[in-house]
Structure formats: structure tokens, C-alpha cells
C-alpha atoms as a PDB file:
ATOM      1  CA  UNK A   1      11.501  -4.592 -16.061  1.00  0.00           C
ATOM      2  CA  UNK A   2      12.055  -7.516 -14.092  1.00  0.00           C
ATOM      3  CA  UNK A   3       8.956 -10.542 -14.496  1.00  0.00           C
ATOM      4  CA  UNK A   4       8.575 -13.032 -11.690  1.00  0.00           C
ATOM      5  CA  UNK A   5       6.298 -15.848 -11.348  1.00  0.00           C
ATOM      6  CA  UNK A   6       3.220 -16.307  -9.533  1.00  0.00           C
ATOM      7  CA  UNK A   7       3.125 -19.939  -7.713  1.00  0.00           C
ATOM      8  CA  UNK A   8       1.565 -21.858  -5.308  1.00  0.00           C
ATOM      9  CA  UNK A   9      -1.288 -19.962  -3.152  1.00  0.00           C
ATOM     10  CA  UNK A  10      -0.071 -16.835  -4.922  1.00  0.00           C
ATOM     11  CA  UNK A  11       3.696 -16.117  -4.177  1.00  0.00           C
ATOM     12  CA  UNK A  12       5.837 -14.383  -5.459  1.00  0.00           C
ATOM     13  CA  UNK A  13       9.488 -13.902  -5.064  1.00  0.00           C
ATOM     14  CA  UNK A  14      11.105 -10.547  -5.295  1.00  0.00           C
ATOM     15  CA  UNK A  15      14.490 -10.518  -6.745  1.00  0.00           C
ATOM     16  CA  UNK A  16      17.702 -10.063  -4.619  1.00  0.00           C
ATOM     17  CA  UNK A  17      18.466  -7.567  -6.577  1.00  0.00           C
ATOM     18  CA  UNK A  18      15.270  -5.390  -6.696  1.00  0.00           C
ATOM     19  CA  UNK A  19      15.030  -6.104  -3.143  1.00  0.00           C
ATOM     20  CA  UNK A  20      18.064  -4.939  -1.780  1.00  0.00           C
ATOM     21  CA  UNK A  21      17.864  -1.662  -3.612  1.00  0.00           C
ATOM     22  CA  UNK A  22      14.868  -1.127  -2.205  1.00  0.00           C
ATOM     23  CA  UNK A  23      16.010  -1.840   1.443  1.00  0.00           C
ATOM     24  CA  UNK A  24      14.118  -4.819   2.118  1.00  0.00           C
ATOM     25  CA  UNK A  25      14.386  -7.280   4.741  1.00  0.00           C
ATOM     26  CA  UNK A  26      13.890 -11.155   5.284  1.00  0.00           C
ATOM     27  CA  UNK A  27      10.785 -10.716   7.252  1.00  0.00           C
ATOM     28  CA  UNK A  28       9.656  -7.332   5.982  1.00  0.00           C
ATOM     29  CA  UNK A  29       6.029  -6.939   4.596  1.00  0.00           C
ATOM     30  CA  UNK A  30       4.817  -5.247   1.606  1.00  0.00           C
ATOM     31  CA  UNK A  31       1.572  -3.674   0.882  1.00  0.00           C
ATOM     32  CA  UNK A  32      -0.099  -4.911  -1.695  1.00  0.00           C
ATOM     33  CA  UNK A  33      -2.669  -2.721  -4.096  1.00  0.00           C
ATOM     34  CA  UNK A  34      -5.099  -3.517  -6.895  1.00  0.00           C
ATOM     35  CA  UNK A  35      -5.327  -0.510  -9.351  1.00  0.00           C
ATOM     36  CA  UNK A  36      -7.241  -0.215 -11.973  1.00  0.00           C
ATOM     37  CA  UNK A  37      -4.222  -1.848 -14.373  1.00  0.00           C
ATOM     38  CA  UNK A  38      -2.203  -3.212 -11.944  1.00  0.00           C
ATOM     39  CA  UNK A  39      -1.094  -4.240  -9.058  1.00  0.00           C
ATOM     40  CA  UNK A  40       1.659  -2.212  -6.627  1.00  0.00           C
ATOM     41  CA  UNK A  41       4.232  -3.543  -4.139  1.00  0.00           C
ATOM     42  CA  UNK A  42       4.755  -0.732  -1.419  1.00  0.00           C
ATOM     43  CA  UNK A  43       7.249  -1.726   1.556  1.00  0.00           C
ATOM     44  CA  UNK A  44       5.287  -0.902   5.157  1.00  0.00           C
ATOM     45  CA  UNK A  45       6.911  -1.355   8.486  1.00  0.00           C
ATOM     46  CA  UNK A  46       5.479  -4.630  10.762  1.00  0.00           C
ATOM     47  CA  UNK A  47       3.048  -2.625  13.296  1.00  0.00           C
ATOM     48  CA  UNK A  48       0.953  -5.065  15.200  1.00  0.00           C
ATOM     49  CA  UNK A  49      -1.509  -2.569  17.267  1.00  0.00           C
ATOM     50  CA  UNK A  50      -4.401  -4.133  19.281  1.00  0.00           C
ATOM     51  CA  UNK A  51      -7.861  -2.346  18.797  1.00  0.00           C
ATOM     52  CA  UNK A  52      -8.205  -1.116  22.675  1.00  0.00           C
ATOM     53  CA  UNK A  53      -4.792   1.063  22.243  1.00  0.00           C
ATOM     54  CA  UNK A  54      -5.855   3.539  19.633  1.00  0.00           C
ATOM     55  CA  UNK A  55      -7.528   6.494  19.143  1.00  0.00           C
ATOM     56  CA  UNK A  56      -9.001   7.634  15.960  1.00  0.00           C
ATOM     57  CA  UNK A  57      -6.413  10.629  16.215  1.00  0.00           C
ATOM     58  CA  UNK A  58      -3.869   8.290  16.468  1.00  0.00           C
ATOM     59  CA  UNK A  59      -4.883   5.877  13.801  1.00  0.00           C
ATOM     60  CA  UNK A  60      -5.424   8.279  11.044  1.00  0.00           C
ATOM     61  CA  UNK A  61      -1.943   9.533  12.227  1.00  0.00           C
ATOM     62  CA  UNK A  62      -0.129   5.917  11.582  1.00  0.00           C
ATOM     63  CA  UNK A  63      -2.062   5.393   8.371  1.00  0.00           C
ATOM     64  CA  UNK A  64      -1.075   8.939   7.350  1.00  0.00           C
ATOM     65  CA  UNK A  65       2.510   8.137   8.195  1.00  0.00           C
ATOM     66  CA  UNK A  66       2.672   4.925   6.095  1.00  0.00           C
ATOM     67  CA  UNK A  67       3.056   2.907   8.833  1.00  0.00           C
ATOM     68  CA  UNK A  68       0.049   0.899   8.521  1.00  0.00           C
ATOM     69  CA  UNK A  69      -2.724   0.597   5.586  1.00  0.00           C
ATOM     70  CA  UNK A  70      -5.930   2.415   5.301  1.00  0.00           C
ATOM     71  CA  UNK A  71      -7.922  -1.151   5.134  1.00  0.00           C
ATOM     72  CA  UNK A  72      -6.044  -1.865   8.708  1.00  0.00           C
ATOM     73  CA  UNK A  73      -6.732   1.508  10.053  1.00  0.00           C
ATOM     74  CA  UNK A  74     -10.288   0.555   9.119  1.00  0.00           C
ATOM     75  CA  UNK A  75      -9.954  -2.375  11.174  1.00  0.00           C
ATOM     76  CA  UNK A  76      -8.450  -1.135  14.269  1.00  0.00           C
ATOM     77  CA  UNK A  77     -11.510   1.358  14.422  1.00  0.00           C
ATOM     78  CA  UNK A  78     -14.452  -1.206  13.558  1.00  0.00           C
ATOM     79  CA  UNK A  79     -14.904   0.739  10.703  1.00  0.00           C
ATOM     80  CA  UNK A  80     -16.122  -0.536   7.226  1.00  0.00           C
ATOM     81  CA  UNK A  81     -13.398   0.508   4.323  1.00  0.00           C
ATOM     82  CA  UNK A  82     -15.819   2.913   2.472  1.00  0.00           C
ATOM     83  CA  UNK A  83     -15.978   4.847   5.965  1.00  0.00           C
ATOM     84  CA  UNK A  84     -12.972   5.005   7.103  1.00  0.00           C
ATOM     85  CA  UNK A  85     -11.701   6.197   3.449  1.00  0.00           C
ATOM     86  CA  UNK A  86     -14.643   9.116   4.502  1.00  0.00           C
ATOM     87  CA  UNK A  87     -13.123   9.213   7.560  1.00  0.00           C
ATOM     88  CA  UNK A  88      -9.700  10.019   5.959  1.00  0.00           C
ATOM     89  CA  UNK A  89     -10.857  12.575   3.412  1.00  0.00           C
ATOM     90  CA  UNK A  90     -12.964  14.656   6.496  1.00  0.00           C
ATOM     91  CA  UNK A  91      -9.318  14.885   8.766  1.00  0.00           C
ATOM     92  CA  UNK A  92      -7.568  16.034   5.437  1.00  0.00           C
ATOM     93  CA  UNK A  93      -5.522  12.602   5.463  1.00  0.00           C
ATOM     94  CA  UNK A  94      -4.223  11.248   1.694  1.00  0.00           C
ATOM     95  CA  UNK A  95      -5.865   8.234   0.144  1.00  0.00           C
ATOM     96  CA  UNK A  96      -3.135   7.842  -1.855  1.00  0.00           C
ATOM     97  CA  UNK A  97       0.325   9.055  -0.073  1.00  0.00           C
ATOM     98  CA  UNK A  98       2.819   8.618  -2.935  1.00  0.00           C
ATOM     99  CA  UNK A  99       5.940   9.884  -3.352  1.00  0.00           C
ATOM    100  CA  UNK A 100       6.320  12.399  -6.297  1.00  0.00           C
ATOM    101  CA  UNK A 101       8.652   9.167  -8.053  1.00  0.00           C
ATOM    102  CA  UNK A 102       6.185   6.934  -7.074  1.00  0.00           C
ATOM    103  CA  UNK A 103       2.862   8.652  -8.514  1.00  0.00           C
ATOM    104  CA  UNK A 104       5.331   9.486 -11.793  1.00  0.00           C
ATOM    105  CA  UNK A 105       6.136   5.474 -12.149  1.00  0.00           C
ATOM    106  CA  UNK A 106       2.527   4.756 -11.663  1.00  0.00           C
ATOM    107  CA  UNK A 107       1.062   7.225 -14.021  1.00  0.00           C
ATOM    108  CA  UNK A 108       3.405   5.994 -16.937  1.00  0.00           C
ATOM    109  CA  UNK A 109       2.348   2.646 -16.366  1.00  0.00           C
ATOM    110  CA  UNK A 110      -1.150   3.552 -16.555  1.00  0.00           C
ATOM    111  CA  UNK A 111      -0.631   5.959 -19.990  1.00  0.00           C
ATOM    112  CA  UNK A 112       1.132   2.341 -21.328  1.00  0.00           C
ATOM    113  CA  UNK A 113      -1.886  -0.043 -20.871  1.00  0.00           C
ATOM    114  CA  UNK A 114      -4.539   2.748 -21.638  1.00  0.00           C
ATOM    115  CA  UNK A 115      -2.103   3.535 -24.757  1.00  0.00           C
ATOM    116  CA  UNK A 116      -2.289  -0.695 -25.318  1.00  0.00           C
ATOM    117  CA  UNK A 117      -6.018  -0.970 -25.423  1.00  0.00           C
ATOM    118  CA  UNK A 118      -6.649   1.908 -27.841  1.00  0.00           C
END
């Protein structure tokens, strides 16, 4: 496990190392997550989409594709975050699109801190 420090208005530098492996850019952006017991770094691909050029079809398709986040998708359809997350679960569309790696990673983390506070 690699620790980094947080500075100034909340940065945070990701190693060369860690970043490389992961296929990361200069420029690239990550999604960031609060979960109950952390927080989670997910790379996303730089999609700037004006509100006018979507559909809900279409939006719901991006955010199901990873290409942008469910709190943008909210924003590109006016939408508050609690409804477009109903929004989501009516078209059949993941809340949380992990990969199986991913969703393994993130459970052992969880069984560590719950395991921790016992």
C-alpha cells in the first residue's frame, strides 16, 4: 500500500509508479467516491457534453459506459442526484459498475476497517 499526502486545497499526487500501471495520463481525470470507509480513485475519460445535446437514452448510456459519473449524468438532465440514481435503477442501469477485481479490492478493504472497529 502506497500513502500519499493530502496538501494544499486537497491534492494529492498519485505516484509514477501506481499511475503508469494504471494507464494514466498527464491531464487525465479521476473519479472520486466517498464510501462508507473510504474514499476510491476510478480513472474516467474527459467528456465535456453540453445539456442541449443529450437525451436521457443517451445519458444513462454514457454513465452506464463509465464514461461520465452518475452525479454528471444528473446534471446534464436537470435532475437532482436522488432522481437520477431512481432514474438509473428504473432503465436497469448499475449504481455501482465495478469490475469483478474492483468490487473484490473494495470489499476487503471494507471487511479490514469493519474488522478494526470491532
Amino acid at each position: 500500500m502506497t500513502m500519499v499526502k493530502i496538501r494544499k486545497h486537497y491534492q494529492i499526487t498519485v505516484p509514477k509508479k501506481i499511475g503508469q500501471a494504471a494507464g494514466l495520463e498527464v491531464g487525465d481525470y479521476l473519479e472520486v467516491e466517498l464510501h462508507e470507509g473510504g474514499i476510491f480513485l476510478k480513472p474516467m475519460k474527459a467528456v465535456f457534453i453540453e445539456k442541449s445535446q443529450l437525451t436521457e437514452a443517451e445519458v444513462l448510456k454514457r454513465v452506464e459506459k463509465g464514461e461520465i459519473t452518475s452525479s454528471r449524468g444528473a446534471e446534464l438532465l436537470s435532475m437532482s442526484y436522488q432522481d437520477f440514481i431512481e432514474l438509473m435503477d428504473k432503465a436497469g442501469v448499475p449504481v455501482w459498475n465495478y469490475t469483478s477485481e474492483e468490487a473484490k479490492l473494495a470489499d476487503q478493504h471494507a471487511e479490514r476497517l469493519f474488522s478494526q472497529n470491532s
